[in-house]
N, C-alpha and C. Protein backbone atom coordinates (compact mmCIF):
# COMPACT_ATOMS: atom_id res chain seq x y z
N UNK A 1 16.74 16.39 8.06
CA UNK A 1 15.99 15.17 8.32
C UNK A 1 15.77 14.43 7.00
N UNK A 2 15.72 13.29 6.72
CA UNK A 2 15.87 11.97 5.72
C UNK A 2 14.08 11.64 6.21
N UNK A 3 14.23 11.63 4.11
CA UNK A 3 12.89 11.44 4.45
C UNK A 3 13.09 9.92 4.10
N UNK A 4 12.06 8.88 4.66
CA UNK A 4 11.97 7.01 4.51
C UNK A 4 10.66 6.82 3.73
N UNK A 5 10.49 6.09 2.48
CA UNK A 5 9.83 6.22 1.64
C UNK A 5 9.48 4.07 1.85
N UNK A 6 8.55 4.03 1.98
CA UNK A 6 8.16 1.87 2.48
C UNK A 6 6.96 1.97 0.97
N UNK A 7 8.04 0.68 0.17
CA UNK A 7 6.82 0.12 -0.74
C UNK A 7 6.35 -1.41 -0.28
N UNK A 8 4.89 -1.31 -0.23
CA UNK A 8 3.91 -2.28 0.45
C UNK A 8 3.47 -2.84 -0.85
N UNK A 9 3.93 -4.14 -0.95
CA UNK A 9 3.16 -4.84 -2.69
C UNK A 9 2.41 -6.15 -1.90
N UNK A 10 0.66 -5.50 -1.95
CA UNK A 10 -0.02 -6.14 -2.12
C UNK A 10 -0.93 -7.21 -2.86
N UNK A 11 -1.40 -8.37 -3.08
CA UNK A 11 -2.02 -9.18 -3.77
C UNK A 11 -3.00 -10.25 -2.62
N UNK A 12 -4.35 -9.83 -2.74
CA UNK A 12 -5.34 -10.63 -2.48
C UNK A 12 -5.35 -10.63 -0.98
N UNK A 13 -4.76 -9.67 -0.70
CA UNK A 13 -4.88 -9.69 0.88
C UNK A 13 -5.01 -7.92 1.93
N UNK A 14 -6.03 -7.69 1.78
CA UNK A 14 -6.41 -5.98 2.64
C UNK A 14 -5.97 -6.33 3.74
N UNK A 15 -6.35 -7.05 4.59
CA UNK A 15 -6.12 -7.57 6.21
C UNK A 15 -4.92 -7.39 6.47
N UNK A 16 -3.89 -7.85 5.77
CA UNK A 16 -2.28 -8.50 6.15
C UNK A 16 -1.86 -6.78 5.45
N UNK A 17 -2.36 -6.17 4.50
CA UNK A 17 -1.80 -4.99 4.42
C UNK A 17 -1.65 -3.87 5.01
N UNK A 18 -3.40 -3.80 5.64
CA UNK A 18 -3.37 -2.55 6.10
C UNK A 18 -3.03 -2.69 7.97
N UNK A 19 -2.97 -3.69 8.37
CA UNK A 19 -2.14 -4.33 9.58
C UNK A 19 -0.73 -3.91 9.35
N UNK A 20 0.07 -4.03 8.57
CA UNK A 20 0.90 -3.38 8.27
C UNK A 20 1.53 -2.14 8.09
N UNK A 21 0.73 -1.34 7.25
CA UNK A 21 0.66 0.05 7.07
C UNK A 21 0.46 0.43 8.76
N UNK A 22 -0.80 -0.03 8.79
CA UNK A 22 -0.49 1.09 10.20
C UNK A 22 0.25 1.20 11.52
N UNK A 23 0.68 -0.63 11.84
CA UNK A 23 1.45 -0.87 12.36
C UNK A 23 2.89 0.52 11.89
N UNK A 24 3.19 0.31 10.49
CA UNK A 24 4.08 0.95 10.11
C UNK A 24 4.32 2.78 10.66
N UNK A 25 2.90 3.32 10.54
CA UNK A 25 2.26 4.23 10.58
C UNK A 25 2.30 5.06 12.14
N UNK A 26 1.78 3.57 12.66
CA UNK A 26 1.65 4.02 14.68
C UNK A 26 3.09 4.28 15.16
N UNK A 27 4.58 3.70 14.44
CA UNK A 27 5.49 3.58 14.74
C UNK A 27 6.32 4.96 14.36
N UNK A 28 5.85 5.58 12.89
CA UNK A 28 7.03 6.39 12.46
C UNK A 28 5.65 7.33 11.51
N UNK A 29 4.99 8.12 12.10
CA UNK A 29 3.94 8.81 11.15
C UNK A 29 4.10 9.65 9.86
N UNK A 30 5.78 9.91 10.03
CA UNK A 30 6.51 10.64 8.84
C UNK A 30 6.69 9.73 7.56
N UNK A 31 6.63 8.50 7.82
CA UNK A 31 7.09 8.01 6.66
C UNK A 31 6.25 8.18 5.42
N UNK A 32 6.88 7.77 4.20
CA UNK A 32 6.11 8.00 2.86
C UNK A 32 5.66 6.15 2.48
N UNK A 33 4.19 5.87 2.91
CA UNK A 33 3.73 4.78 2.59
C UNK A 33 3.20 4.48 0.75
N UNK A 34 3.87 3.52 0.23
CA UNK A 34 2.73 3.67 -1.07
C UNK A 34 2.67 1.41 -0.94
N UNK A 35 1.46 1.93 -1.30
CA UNK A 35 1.16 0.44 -1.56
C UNK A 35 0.73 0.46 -2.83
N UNK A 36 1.18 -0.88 -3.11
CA UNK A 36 1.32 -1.14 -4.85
C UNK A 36 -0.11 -2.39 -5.09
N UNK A 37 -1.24 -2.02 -5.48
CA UNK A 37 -1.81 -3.65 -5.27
C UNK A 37 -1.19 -4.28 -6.59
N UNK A 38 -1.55 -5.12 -6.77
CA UNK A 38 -0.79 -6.17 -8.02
C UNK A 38 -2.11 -7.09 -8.28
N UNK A 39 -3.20 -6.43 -8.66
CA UNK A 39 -4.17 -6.77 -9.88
C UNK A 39 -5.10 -7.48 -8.82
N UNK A 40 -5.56 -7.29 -7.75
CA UNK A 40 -6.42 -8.13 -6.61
C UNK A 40 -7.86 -7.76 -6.93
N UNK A 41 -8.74 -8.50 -6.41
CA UNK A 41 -10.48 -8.62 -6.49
C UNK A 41 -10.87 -7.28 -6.58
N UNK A 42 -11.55 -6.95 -6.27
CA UNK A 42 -12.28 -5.56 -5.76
C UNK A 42 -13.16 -5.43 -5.02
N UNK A 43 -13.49 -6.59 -4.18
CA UNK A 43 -13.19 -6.37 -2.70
C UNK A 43 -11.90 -5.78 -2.03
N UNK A 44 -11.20 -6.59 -1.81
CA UNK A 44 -9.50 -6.06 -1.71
C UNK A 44 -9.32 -4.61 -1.77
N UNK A 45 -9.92 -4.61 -3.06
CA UNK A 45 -9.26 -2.89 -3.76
C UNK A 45 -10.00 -1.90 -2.80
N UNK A 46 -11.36 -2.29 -2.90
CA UNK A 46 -12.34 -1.43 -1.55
C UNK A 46 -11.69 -1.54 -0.59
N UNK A 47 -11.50 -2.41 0.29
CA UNK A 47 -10.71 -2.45 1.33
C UNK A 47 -9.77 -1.15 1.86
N UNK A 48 -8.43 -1.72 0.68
CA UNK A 48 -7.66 -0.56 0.55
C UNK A 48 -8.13 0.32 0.18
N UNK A 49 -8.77 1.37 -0.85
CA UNK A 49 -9.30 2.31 -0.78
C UNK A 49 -9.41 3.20 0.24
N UNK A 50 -10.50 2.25 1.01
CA UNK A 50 -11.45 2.82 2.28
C UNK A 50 -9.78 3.12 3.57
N UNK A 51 -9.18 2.08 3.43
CA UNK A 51 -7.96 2.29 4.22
C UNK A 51 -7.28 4.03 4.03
N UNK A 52 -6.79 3.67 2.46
CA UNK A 52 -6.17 5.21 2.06
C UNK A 52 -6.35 6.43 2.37
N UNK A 53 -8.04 6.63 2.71
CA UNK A 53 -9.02 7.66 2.52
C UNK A 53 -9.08 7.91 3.78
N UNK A 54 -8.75 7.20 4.51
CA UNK A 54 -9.13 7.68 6.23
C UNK A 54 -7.65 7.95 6.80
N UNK A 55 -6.21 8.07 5.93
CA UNK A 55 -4.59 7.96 6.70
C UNK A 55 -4.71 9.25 6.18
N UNK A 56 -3.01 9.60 6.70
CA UNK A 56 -2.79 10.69 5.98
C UNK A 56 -2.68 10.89 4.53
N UNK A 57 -1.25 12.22 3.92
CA UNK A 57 -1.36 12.29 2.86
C UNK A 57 0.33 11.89 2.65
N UNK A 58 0.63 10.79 3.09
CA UNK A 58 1.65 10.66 3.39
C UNK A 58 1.24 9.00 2.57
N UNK A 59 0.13 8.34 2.68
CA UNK A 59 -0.11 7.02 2.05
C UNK A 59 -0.69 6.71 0.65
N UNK A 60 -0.46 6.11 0.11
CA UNK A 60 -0.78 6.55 -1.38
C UNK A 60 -0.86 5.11 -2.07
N UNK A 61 -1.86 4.94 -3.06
CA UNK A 61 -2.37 3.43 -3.22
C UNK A 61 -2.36 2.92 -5.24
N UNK A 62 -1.24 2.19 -5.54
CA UNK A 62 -1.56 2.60 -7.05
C UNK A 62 -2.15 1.04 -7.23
N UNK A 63 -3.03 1.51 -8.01
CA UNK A 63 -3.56 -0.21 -8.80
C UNK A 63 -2.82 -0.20 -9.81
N UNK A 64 -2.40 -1.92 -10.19
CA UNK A 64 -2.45 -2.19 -11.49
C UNK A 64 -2.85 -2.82 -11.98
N UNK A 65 -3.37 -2.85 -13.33
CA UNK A 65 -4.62 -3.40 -14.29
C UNK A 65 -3.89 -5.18 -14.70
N UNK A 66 -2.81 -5.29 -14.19
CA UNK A 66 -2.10 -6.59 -14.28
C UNK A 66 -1.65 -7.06 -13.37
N UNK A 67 -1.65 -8.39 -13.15
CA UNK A 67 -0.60 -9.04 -11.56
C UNK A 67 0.53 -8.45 -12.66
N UNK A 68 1.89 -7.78 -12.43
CA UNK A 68 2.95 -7.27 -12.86
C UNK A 68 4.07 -8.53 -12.07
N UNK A 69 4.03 -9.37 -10.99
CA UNK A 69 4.68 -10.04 -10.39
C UNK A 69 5.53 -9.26 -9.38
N UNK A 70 6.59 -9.76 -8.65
CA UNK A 70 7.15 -9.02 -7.36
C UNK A 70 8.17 -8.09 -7.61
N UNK A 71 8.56 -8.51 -8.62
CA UNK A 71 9.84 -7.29 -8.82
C UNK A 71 8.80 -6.21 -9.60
N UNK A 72 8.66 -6.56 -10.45
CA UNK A 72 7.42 -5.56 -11.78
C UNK A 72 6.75 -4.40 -10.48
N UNK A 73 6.13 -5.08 -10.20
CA UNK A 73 5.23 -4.46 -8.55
C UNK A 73 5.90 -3.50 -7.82
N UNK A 74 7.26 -4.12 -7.52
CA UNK A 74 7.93 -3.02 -6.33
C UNK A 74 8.41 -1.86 -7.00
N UNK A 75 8.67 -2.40 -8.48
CA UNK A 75 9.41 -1.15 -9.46
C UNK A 75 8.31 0.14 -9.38
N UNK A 76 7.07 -0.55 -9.94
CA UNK A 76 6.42 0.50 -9.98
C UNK A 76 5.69 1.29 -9.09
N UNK A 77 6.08 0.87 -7.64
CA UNK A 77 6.02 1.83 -6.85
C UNK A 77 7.02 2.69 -6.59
C-alpha cells in the first residue's frame, strides 16, 4: 500500500483550511496531512492548533515565523 502525503499552505484563513483537511480526511483517513501556515495572525494559528489537536496523528501543523510565499511554503512542508 502507497502511502499519499497532501501539503495544505495556509495564510489568513482557518475556515477555508480546516474545511479542507477534513473534507480531505472524511474521504481518505490514511492520508499524511501537513499544513504549512505561512506567517498568519494568531487567531488563525489558534484556530489551527485547536484543529490539529482534536485529528489524528496523521495531521501535522508547521508555523513559519515568515510569509515564505507559495513555493517557499510548499517546500517546506
Amino acid at each position: 500500500m502507497n502511502e499519499v502525503g497532501i501539503i495544505i499552505l495556509n495564510y489568513g484563513s482557518a475556515k477555508d483550511t480546516v474545511s479542507l483537511a477534513t473534507s480531505l480526511r472524511d474521504h481518505d483517513d490514511s492520508l499524511h496531512l501537513v499544513i504549512v501556515d505561512n506567517f498568519s495572525s494568531n487567531s488563525v494559528l489558534l484556530e489551527l492548533r485547536e484543529f490539529v489537536s482534536k485529528v489524528d496523528q496523521y495531521t501535522h501543523l508547521i508555523e513559519n515565523s515568515t510569509n515564505e510565499g507559495y513555493g517557499r511554503g510548499n517546500n517546506i512542508g
